[in-house]
C-alpha atoms as a PDB file:
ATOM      1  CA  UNK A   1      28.589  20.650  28.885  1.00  0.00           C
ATOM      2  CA  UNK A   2      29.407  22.305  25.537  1.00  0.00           C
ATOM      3  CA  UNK A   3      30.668  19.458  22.860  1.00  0.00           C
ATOM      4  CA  UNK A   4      33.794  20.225  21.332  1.00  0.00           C
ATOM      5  CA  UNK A   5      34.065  20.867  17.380  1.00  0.00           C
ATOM      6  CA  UNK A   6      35.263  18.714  14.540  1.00  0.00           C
ATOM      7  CA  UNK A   7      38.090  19.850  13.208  1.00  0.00           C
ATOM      8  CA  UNK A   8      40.235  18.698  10.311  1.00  0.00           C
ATOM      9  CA  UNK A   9      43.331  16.571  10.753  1.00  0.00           C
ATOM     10  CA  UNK A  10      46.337  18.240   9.204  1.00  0.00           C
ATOM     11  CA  UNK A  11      49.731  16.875   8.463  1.00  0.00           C
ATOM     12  CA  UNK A  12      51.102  18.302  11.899  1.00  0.00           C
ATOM     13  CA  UNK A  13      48.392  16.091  13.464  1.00  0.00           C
ATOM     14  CA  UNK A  14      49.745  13.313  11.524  1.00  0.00           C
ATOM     15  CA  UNK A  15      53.378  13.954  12.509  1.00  0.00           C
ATOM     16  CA  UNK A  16      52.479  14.039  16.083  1.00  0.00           C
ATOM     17  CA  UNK A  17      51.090  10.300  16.265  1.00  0.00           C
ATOM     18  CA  UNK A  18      53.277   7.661  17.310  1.00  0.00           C
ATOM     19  CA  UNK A  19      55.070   5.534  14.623  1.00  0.00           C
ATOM     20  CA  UNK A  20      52.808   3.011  14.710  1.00  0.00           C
ATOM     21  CA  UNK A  21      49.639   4.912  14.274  1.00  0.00           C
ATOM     22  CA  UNK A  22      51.217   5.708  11.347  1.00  0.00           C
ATOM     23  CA  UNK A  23      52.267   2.885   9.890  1.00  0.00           C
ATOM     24  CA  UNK A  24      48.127   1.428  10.820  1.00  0.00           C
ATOM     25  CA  UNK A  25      47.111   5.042   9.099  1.00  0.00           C
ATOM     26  CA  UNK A  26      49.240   4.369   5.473  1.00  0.00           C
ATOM     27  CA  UNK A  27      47.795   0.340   5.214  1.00  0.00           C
ATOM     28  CA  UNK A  28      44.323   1.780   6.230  1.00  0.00           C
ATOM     29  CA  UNK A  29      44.968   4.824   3.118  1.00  0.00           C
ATOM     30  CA  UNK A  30      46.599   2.075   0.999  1.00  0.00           C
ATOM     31  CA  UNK A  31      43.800  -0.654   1.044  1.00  0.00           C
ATOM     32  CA  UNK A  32      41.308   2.066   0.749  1.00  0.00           C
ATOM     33  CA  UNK A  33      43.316   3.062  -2.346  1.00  0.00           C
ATOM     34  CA  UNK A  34      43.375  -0.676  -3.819  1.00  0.00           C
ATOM     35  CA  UNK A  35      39.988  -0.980  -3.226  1.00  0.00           C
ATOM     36  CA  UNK A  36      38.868   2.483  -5.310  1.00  0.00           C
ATOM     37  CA  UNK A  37      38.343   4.743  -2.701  1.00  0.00           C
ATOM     38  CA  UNK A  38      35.054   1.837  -1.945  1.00  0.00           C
ATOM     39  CA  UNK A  39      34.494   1.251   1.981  1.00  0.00           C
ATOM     40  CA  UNK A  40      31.983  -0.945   1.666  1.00  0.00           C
ATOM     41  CA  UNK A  41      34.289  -3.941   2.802  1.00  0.00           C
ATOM     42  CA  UNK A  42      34.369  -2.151   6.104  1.00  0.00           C
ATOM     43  CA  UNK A  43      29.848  -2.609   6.072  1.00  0.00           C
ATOM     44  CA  UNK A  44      28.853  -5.811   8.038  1.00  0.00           C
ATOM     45  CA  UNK A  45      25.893  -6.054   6.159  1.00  0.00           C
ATOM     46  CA  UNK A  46      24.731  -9.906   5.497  1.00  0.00           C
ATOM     47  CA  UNK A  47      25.246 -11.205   1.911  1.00  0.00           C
ATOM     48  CA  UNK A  48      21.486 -11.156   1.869  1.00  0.00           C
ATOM     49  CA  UNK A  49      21.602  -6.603   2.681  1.00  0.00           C
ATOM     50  CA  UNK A  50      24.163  -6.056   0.252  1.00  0.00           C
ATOM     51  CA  UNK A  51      22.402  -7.536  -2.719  1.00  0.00           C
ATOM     52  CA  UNK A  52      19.261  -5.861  -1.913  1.00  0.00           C
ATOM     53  CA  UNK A  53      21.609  -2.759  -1.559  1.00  0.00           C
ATOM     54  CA  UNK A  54      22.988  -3.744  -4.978  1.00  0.00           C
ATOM     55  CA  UNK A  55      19.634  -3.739  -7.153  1.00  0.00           C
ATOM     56  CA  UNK A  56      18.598  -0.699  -5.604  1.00  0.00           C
ATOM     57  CA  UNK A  57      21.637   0.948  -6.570  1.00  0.00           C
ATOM     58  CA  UNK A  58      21.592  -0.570 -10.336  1.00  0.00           C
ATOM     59  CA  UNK A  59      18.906  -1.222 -12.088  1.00  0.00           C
ATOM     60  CA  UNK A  60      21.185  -4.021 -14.488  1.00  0.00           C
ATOM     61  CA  UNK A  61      24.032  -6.321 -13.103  1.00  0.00           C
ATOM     62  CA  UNK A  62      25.844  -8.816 -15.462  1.00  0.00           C
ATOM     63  CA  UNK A  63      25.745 -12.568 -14.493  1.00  0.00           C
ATOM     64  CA  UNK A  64      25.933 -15.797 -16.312  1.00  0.00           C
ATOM     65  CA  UNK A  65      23.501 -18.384 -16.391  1.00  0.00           C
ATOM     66  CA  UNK A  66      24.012 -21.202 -14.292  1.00  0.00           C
ATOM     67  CA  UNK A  67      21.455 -23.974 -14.637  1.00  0.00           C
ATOM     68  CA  UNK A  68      18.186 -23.326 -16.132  1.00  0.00           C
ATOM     69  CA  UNK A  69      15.273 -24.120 -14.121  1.00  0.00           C
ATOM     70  CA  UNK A  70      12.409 -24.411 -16.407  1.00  0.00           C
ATOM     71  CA  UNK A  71      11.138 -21.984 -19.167  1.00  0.00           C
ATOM     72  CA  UNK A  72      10.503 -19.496 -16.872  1.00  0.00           C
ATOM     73  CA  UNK A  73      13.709 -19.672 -14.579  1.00  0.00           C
ATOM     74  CA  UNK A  74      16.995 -20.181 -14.148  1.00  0.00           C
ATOM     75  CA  UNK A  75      20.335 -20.024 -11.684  1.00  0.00           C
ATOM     76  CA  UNK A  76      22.289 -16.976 -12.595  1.00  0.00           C
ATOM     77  CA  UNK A  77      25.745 -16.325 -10.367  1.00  0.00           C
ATOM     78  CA  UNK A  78      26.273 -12.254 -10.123  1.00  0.00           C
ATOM     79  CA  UNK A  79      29.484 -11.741  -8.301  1.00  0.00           C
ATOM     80  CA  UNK A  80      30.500 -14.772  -7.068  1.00  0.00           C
ATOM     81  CA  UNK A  81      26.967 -15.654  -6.014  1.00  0.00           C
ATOM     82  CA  UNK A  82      23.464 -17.880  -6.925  1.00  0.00           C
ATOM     83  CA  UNK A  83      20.464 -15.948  -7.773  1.00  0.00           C
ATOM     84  CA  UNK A  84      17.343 -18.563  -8.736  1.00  0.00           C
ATOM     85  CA  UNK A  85      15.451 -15.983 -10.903  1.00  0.00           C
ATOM     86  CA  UNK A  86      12.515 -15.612 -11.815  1.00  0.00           C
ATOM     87  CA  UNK A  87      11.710 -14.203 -15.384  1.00  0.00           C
ATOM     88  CA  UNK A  88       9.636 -10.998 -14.941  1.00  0.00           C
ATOM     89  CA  UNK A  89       6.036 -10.668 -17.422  1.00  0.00           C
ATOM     90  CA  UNK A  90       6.736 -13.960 -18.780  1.00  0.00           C
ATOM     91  CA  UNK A  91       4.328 -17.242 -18.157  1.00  0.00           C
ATOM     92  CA  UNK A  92       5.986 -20.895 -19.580  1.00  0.00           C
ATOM     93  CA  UNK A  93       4.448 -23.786 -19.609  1.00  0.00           C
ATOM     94  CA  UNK A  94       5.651 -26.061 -16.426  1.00  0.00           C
ATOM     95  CA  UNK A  95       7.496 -28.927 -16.539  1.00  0.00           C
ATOM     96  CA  UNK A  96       8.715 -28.987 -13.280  1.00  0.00           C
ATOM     97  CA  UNK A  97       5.518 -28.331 -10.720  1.00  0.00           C
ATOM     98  CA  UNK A  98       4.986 -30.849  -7.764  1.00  0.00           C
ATOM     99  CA  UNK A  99       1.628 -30.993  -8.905  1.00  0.00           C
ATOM    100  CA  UNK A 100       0.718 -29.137 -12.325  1.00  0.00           C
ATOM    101  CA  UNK A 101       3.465 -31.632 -13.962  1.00  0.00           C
ATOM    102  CA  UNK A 102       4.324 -31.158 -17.458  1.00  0.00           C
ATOM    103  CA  UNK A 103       2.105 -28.937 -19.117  1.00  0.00           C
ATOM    104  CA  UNK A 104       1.544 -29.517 -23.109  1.00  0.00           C
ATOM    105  CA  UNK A 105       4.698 -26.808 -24.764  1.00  0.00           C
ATOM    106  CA  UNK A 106       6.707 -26.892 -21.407  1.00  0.00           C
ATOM    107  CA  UNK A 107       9.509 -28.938 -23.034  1.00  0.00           C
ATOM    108  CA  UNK A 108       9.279 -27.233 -25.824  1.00  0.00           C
ATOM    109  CA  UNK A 109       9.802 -23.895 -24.008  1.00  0.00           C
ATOM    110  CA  UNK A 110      12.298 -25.647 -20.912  1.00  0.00           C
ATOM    111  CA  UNK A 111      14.699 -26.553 -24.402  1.00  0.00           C
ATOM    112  CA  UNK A 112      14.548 -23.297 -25.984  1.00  0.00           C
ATOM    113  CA  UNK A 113      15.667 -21.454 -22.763  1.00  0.00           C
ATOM    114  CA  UNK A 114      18.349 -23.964 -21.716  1.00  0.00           C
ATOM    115  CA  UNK A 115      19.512 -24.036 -25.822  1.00  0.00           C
ATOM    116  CA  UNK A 116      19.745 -20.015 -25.714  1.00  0.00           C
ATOM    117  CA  UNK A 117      21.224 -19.172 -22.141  1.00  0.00           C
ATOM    118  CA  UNK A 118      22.806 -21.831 -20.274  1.00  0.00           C
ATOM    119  CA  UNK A 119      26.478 -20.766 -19.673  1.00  0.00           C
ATOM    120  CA  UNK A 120      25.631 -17.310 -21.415  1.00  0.00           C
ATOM    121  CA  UNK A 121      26.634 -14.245 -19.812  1.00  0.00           C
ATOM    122  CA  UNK A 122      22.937 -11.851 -19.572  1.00  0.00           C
ATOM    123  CA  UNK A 123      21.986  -8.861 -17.912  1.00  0.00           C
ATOM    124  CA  UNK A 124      19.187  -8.528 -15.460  1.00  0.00           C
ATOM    125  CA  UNK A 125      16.861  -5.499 -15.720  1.00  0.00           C
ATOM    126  CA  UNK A 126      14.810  -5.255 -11.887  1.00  0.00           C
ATOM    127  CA  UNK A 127      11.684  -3.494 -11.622  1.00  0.00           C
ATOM    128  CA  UNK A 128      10.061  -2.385  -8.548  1.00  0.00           C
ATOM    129  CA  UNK A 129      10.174  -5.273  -6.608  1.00  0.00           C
ATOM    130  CA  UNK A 130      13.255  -7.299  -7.175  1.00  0.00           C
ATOM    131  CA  UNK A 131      12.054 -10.300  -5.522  1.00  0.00           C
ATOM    132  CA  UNK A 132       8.654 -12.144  -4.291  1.00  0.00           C
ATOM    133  CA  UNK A 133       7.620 -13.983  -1.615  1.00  0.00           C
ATOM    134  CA  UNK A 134       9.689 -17.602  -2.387  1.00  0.00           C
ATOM    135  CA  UNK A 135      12.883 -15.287  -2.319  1.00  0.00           C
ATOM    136  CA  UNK A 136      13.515 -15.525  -5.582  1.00  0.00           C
ATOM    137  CA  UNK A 137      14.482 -12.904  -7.760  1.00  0.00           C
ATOM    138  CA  UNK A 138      11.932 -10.976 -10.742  1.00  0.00           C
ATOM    139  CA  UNK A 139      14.138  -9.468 -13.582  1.00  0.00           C
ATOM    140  CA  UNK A 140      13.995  -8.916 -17.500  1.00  0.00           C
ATOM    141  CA  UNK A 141      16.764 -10.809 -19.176  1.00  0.00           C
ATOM    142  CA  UNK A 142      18.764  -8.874 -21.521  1.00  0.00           C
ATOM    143  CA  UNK A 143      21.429 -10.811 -24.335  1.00  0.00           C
ATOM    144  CA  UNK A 144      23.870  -7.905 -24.249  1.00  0.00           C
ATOM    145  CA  UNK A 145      23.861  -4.435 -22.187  1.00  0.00           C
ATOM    146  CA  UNK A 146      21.436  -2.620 -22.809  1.00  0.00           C
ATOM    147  CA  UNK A 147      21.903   0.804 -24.227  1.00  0.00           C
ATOM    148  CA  UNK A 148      18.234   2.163 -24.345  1.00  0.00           C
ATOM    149  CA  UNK A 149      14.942   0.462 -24.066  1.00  0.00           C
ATOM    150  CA  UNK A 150      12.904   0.977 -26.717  1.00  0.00           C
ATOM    151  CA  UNK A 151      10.144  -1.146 -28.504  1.00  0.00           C
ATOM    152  CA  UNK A 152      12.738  -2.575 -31.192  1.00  0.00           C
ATOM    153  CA  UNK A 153      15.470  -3.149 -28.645  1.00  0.00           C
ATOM    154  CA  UNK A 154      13.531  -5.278 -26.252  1.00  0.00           C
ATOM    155  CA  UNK A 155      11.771  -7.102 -29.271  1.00  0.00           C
ATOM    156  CA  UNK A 156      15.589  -7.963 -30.252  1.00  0.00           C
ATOM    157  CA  UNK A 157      17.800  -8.282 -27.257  1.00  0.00           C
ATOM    158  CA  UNK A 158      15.168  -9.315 -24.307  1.00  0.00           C
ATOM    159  CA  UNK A 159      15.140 -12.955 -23.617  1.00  0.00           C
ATOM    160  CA  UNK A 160      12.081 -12.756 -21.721  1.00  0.00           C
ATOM    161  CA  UNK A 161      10.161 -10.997 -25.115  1.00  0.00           C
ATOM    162  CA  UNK A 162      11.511 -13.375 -27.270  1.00  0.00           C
ATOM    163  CA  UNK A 163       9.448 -16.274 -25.610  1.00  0.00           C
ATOM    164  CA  UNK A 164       6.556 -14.455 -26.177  1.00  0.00           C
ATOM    165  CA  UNK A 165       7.158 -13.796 -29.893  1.00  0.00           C
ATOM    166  CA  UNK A 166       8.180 -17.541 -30.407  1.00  0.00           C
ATOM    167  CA  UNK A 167       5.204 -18.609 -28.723  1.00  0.00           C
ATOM    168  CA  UNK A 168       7.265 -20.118 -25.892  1.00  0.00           C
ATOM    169  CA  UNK A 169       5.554 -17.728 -23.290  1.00  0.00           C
ATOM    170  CA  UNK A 170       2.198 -16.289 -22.451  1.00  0.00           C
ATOM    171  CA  UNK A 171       2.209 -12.798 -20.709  1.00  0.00           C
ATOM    172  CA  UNK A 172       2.104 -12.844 -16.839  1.00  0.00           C
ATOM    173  CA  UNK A 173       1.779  -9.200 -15.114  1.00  0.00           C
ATOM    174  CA  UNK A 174       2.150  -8.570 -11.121  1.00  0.00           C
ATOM    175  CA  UNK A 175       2.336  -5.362 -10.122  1.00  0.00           C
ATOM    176  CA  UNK A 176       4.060  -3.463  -9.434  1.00  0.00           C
ATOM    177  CA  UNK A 177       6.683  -5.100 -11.358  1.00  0.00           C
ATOM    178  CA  UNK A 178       4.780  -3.809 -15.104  1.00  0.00           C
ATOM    179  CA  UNK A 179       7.206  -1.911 -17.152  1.00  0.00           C
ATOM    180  CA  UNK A 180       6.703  -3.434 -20.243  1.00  0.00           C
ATOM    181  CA  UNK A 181       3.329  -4.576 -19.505  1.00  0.00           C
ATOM    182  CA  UNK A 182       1.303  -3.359 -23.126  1.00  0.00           C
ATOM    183  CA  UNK A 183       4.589  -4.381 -25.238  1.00  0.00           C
ATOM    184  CA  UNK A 184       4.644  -7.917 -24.011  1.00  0.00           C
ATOM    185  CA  UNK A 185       0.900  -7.711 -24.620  1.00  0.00           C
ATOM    186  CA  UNK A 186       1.341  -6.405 -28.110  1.00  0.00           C
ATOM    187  CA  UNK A 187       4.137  -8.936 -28.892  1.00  0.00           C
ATOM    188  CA  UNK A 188       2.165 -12.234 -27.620  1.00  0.00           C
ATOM    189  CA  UNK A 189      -0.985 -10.430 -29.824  1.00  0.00           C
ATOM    190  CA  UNK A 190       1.261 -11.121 -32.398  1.00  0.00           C
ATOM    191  CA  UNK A 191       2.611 -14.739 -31.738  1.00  0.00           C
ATOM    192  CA  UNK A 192      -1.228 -15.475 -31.202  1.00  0.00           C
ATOM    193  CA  UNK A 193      -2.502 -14.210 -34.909  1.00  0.00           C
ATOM    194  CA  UNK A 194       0.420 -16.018 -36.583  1.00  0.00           C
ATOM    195  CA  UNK A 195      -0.400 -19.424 -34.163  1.00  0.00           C
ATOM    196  CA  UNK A 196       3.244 -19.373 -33.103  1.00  0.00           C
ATOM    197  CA  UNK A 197       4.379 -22.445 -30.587  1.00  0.00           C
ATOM    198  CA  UNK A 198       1.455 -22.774 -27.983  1.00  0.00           C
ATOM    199  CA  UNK A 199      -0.933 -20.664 -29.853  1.00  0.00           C
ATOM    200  CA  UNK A 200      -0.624 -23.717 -32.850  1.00  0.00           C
END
């Protein structure tokens, strides 16, 4: 049996439905209109799907910090929900193991991150894998939008840089997630030779 073809719906169409397939046409067109022209409150997709389906979409989405965690890590709420992230190329000190404990310059480095972001609104940079294997989420922590991404930038503006230049930090790699892999490097070089923080 031959299928028939699509063909466009034209105002005579329209004007040939019953009144009230119009009236459930113009608040379908109006709430697609309030919402931008965006379907995607039509998707069924879990909470979970649509914030995978957000950071592959965007590389940076704005939250604010919630709670910080440790050093390391922190609770940041991105629209209206709780991400426990992890901070990507960064390695603090713990202070909150079950059974490392407090390691000597965790406080140290748990104070300086609660001091400089709780209640701050950041942005969070993803690499190629967004989260790991305890479901957390791996990002770069950014002070204000950023607008490029060069060496002085991330020096100035990334949180998870300045723990390494303050000593706070050593560098921690896993790939794939390595895009500023030999600038972290460089920058903890330099904490080491001036015996910043842990490197006293």
């Amino acid at each position: 049996m031959a299928r028939k073809k699509n063909k466009n719906i034209t105002f005579d169409d329209i004007a040939k439905l019953e009144p009230k397939k119009i009236f459930l046409l113009i608040i379908v067109a109006a709430a697609v209109y309030f919402a931008g022209g965006d379907l995607s409150f039509l998707n069924e997709n879990t909470p979970a799907q649509n914030v995978q389906t957000e950071i592959q979409n965007s590389e940076i989405v704005q939250g604010i910090v919630e709670r910080v965690v440790d050093g390391d890590t922190a609770v940041i709420r991105v629209n209206g929900s709780d991400r426990r992230v992890r901070f990507l190329g960064v390695d603090t000190p713990e202070t909150v193991h079950p059974t490392k404990g407090v390691q000597p310059y965790g406080k140290e480095a748990s104070n300086f991150t609660k001091t400089s972001l709780t209640g701050r609104n950041v942005w969070l940079e993803y690499d190629k894998a967004p989260t790991d294997k305890y479901n957390r989420h791996l990002a770069y922590i950014w002070l204000s939008k950023p607008k490029n991404f060069n060496d002085e930038t991330v020096r100035r503006e990334m949180f998870n840089a300045r723990l390494l230049a303050d000593g706070y930090a050593k560098v921690m790699i896993i790939k794939p997630n390595n895009k500023y892999a030999k600038l972290f490097y460089d920058i903890q070089e330099e904490a080491q030779k001036s015996k910043l923080g842990m490197w006293k």
